[in-house]
Protein backbone atom coordinates (compact mmCIF):
# COMPACT_ATOMS: atom_id res chain seq x y z
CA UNK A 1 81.49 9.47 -19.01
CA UNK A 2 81.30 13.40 -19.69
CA UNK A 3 79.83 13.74 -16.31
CA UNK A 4 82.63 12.16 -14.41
CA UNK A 5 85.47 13.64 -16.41
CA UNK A 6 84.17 16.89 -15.57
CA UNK A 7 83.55 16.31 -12.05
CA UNK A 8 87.23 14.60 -11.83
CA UNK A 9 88.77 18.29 -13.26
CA UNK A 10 86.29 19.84 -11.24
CA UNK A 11 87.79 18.00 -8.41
CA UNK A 12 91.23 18.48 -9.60
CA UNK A 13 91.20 22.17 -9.84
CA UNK A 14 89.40 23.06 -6.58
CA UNK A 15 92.23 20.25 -4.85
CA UNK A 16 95.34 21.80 -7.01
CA UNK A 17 94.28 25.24 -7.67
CA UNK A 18 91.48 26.31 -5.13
CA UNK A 19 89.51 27.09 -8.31
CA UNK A 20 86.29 25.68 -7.17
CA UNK A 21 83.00 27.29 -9.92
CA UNK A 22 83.08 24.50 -11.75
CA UNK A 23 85.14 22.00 -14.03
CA UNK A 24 87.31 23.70 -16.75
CA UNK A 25 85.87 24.22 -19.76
CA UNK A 26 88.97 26.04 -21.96
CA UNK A 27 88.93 23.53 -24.15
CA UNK A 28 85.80 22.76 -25.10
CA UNK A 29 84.80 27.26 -25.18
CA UNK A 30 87.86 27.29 -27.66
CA UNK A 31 86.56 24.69 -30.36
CA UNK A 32 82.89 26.43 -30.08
CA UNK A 33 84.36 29.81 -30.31
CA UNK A 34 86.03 28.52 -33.73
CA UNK A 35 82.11 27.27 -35.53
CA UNK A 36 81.37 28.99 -38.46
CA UNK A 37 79.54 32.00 -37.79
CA UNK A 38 76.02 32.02 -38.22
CA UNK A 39 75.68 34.36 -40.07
CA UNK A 40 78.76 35.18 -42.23
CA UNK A 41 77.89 39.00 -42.54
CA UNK A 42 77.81 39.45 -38.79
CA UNK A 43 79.78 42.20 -37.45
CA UNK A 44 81.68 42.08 -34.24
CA UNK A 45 81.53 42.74 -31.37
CA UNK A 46 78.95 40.22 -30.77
CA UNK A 47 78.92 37.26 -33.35
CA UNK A 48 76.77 33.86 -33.57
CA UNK A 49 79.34 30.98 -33.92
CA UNK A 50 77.85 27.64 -34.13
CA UNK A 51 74.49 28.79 -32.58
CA UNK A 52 75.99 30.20 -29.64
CA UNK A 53 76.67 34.06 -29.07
CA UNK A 54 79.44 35.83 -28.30
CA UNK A 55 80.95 39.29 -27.56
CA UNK A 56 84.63 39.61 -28.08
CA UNK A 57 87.21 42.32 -27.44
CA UNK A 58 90.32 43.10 -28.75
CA UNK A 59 93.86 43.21 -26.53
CA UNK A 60 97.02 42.84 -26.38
CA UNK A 61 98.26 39.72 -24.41
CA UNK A 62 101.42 39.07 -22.58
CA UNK A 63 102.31 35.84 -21.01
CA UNK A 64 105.23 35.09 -18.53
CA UNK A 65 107.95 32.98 -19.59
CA UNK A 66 110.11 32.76 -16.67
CA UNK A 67 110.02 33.33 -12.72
CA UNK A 68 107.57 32.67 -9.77
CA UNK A 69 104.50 33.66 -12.14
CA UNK A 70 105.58 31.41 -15.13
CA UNK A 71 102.24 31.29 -16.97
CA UNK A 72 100.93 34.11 -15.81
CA UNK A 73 98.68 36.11 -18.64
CA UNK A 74 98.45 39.57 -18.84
CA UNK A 75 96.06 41.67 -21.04
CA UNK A 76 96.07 45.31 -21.75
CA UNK A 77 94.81 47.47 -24.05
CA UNK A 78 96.34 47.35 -27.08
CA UNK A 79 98.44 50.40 -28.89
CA UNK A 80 97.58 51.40 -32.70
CA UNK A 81 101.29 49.38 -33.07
CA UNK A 82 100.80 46.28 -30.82
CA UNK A 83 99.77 42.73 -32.32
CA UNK A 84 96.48 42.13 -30.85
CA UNK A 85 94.20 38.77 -30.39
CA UNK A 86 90.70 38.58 -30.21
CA UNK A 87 88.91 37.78 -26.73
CA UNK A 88 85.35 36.17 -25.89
CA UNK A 89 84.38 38.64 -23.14
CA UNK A 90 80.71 37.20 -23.36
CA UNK A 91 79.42 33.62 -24.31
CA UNK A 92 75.52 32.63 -24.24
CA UNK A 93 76.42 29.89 -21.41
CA UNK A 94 73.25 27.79 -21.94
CA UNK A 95 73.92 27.85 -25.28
CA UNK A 96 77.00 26.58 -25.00
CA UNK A 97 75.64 23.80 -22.60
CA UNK A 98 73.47 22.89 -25.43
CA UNK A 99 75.78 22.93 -28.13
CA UNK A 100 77.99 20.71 -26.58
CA UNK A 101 75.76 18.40 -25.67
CA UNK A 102 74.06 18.27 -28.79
CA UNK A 103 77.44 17.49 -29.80
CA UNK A 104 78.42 14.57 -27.66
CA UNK A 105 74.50 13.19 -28.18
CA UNK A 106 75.25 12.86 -31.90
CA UNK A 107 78.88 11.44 -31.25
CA UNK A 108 77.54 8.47 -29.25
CA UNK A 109 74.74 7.76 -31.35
CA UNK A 110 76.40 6.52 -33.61
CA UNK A 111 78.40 4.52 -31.35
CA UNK A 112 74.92 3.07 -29.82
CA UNK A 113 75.05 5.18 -26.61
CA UNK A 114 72.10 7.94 -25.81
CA UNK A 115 73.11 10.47 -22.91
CA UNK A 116 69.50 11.13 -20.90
């Protein structure tokens, strides 16, 4: 089932938005990016979070309300004044791969299905 729902958003984007590396993964790379750090006493820029590594940045973010480019996210570099949100700029992608699917293994086990 994970297979085909990502090859249907795969499909999806590449039809819709001529975004065509892959199926997208925002959702799944935010929950990950929330695990409890490895190791509490990790400084960042570069943290463990549930096994996986990550380097993150800090920006300011602006997002378009209104007109053509509704949506639209901007990021600059943040003033000493400006609110500012923290950004994966690097994940450990096989990691990743393996954490979720770790993840979806032990879901379905105990519903009685093994993914191979």
């Amino acid at each position: 089932m994970l297979h085909d729902l990502l090859c249907f958003f795969a499909s999806t984007y590449a039809k819709v938005f001529n975004i065509t590396e892959g199926p997208p993964l925002h959702d799944p790379l935010a929950v990950a990016a929330i695990l409890p750090p490895s190791n509490p006493t990790e400084q960042e820029p570069a943290t463990t979070q549930g096994g996986i590594r990550w380097e993150w940045e800090h920006a300011k973010v602006l997002v378009d309300t209104h007109g053509v480019e509704v949506g639209r996210t901007l990021k600059y570099v943040p003033k000493q004044e400006d609110t500012v949100v923290k950004i994966a700029a690097v994940v450990d992608v096989p990691r990743f791969w393996e954490v979720l699917l770790e993840t979806v293994n032990t879901i379905d086990l105990r519903g009685g299905v093994q993914w191979v």
